[in-house]
Protein backbone atom coordinates (compact mmCIF):
# COMPACT_ATOMS: atom_id res chain seq x y z
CA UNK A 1 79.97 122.80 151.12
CA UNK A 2 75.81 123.22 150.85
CA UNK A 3 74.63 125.65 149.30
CA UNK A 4 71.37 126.86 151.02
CA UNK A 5 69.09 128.89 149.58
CA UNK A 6 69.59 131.74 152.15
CA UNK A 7 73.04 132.17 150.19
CA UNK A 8 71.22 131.79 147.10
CA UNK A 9 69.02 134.40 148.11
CA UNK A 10 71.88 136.93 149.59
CA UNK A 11 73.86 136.77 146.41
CA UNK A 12 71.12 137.55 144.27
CA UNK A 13 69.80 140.52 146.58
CA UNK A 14 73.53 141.57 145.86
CA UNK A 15 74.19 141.41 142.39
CA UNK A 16 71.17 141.03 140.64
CA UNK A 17 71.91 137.62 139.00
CA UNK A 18 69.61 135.02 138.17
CA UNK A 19 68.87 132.42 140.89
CA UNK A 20 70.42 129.64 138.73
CA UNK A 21 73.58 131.34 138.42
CA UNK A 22 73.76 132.79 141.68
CA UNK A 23 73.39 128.71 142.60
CA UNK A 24 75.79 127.46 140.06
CA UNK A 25 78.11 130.40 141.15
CA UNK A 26 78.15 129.57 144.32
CA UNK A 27 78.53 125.67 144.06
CA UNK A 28 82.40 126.68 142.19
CA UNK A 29 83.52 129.02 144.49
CA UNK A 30 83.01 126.71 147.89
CA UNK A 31 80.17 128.65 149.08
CA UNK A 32 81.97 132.23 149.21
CA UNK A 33 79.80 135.01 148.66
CA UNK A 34 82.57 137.55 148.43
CA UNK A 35 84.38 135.23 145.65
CA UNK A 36 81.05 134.51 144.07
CA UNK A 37 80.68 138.42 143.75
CA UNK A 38 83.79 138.59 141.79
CA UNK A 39 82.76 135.33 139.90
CA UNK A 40 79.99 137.09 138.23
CA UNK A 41 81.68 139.98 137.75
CA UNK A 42 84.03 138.11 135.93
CA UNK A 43 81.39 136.33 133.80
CA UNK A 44 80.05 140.02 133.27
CA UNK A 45 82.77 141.19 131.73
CA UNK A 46 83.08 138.13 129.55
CA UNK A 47 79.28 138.90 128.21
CA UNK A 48 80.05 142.03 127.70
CA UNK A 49 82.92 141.53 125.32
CA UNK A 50 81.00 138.77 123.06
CA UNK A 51 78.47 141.55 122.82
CA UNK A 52 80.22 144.70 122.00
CA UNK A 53 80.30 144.41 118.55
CA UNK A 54 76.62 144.97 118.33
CA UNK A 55 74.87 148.14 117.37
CA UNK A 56 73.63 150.21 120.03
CA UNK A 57 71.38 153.05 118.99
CA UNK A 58 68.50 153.25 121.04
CA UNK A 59 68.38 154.02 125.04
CA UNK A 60 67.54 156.77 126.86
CA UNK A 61 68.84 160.15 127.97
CA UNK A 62 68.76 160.98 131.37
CA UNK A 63 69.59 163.96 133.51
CA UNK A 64 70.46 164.51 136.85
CA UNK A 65 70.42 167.62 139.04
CA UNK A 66 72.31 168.00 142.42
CA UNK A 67 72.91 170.76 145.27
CA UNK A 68 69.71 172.56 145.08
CA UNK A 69 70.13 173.27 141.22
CA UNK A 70 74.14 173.95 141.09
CA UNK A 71 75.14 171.11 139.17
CA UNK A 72 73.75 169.37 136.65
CA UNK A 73 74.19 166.56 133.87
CA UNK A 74 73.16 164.75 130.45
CA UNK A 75 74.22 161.58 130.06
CA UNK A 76 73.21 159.14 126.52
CA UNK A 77 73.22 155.70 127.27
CA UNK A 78 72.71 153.65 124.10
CA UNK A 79 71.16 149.91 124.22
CA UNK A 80 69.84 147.85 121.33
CA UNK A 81 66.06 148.24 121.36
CA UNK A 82 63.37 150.35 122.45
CA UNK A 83 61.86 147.99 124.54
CA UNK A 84 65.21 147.20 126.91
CA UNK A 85 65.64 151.20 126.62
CA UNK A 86 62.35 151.60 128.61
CA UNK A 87 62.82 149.33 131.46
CA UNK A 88 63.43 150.25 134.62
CA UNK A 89 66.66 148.62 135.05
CA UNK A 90 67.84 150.43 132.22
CA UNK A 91 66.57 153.89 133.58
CA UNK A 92 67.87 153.40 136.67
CA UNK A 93 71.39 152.93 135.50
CA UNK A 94 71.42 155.85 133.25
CA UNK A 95 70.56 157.89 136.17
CA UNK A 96 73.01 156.48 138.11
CA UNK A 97 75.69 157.17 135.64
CA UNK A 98 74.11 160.48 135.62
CA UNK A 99 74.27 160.72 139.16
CA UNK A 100 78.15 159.74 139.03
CA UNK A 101 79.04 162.51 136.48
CA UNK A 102 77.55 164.96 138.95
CA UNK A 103 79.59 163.44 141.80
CA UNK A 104 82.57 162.56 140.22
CA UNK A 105 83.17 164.68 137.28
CA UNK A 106 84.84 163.05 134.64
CA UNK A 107 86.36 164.92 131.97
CA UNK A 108 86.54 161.53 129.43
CA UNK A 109 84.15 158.92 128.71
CA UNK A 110 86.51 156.27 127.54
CA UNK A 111 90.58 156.09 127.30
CA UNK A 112 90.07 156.38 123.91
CA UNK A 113 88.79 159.88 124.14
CA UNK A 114 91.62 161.37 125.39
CA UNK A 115 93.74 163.74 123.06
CA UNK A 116 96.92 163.17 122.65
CA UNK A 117 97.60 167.15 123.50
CA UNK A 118 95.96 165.86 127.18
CA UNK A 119 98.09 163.14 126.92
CA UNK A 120 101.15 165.16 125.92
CA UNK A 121 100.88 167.60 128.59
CA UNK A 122 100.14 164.97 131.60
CA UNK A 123 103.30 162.77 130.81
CA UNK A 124 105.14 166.07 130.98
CA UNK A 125 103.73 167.50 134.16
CA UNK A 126 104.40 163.93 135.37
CA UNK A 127 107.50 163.76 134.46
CA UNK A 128 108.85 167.06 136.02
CA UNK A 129 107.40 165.94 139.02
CA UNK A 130 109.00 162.82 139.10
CA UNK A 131 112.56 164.88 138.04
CA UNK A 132 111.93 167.43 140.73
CA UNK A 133 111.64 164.48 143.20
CA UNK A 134 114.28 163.08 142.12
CA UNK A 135 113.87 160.08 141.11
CA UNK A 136 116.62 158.08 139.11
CA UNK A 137 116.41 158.67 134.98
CA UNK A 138 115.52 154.59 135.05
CA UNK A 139 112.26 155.09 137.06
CA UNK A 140 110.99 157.61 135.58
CA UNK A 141 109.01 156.52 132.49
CA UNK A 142 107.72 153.70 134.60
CA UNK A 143 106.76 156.03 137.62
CA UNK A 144 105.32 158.17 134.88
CA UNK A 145 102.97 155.82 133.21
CA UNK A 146 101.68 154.70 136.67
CA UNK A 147 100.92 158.29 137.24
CA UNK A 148 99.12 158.18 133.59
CA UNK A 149 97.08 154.93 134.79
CA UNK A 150 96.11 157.26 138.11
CA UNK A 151 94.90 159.88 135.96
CA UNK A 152 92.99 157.72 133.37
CA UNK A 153 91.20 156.35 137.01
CA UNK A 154 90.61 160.10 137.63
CA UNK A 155 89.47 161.77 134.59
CA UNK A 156 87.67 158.82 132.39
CA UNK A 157 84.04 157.92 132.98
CA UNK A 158 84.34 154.39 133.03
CA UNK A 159 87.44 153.53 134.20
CA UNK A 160 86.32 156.03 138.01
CA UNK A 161 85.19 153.97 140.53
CA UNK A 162 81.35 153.45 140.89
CA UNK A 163 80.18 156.78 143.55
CA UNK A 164 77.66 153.71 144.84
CA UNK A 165 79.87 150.73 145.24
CA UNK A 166 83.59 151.78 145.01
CA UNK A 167 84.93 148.21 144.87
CA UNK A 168 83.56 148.18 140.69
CA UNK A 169 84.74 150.51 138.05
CA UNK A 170 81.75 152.03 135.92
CA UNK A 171 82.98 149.59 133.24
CA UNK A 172 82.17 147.20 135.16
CA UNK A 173 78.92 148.26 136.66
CA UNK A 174 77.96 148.05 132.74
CA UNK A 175 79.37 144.69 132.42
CA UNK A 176 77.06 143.38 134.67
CA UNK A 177 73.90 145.15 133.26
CA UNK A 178 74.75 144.06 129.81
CA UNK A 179 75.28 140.03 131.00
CA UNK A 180 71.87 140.37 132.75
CA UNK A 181 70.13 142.79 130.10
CA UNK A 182 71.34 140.99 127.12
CA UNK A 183 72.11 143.50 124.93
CA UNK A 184 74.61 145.74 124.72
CA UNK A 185 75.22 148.90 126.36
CA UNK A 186 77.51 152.15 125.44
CA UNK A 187 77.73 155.23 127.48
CA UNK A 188 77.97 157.46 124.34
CA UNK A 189 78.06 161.46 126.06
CA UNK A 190 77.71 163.61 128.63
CA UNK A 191 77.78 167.03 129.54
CA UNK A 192 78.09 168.82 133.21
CA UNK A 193 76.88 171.46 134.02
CA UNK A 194 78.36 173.91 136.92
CA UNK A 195 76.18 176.81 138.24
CA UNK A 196 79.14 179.96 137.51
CA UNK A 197 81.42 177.70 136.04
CA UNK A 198 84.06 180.21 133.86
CA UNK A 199 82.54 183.67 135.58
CA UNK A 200 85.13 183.86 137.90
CA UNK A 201 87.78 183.91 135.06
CA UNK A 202 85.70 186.56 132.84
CA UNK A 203 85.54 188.72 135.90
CA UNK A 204 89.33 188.60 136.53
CA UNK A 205 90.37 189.64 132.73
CA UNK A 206 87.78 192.42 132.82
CA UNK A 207 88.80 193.95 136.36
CA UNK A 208 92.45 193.35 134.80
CA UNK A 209 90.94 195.41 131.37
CA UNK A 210 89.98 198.24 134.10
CA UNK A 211 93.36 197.82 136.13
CA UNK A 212 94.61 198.45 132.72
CA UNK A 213 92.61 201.58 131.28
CA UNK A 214 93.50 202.86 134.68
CA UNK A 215 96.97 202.69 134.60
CA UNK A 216 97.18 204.16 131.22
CA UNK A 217 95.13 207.66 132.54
């Protein structure tokens, strides 16, 4: 199939990648920009991996502030150098990922992150549910640790779908940024905030405090 340069131009407008690739790309998937999408994903990830070994302690920290001042995040997003810190490719994915946190709320940045109290509590709430369903003994551990993979989806940063394209993970949104950055990129912190977040609970123990004193008189 020929490859124009109107497909050329469409997959870059898409993804970002070079006009070369997005050519080359093109030429080994038959023409198919959806495939050629996922191509370069693909390659992405690849870069990525020969990459994370290397230090990342520069960047940027970037903020984000949503629903007329109700919620709000920090997010550190560590690159290699200064210079790739400052560009605006760079700032505009650390506030995206900012953006995301507001939106999606993650409790985790990566798997890894997750104590194994969290863990040790979710497989058990799991598992009663799967009990209470009842499910055969046999399925359970495998129903469970579907159930786990759900919640990693859920509750860790990069393994959520992107808010802004929901077909990539946030892993894989900075894939791609490191294979067409060139250096690599960690999503070290965050931290949400929610406007009242944990009133509501101090107000119920003290009215239960009062309840209390009142009872006793």
């Amino acid at each position: 199939m020929q490859i124009t340069a109107q497909m050329v131009k469409e997959l870059r407008e898409r993804t970002g990648a070079p006009m070369m690739q997005c050519k080359t790309v093109l030429q080994e998937v038959g023409g198919s920009i959806e495939d050629a999408i996922e191509a370069l994903r693909k390659k992405g990830l690849a870069a990525a991996a020969k990459k994370a070994g290397r230090t990342a302690a520069d960047g940027a920290v970037g903020s984000y502030i949503h629903a007329g001042g109700k919620i709000g995040v920090l997010i550190e997003v560590n690159c290699e150098t200064d210079f790739v810190g400052r560009t605006d490719e760079f700032q505009q994915l650390v506030r995206d990922l900012a953006m995301h946190v507001a939106a999606a709320d993650p409790r985790f940045v990566a798997r890894e992150e997750v104590t194994e109290d969290v863990l040790a509590q979710e497989r058990e709430i799991f598992s009663e549910q799967v009990r209470a369903a009842g499910k055969p003994d046999h399925l359970v551990d495998r129903i469970v640790t579907g159930k786990m993979e759900k919640f990693f989806a859920e509750s860790v940063l990069l393994e959520q779908p992107f808010i802004k394209n929901p077909d990539q993970t946030v892993s894989q949104l900075v894939a791609e940024k490191v294979a067409k950055i060139g250096e690599n990129i960690k999503v070290r912190r965050f931290v949400r905030f929610k406007l009242g977040e944990g009133i509501e609970k101090k107000a119920d123990d003290f009215a239960a405090e009062v309840a209390a004193m009142s009872a006793g008189n």
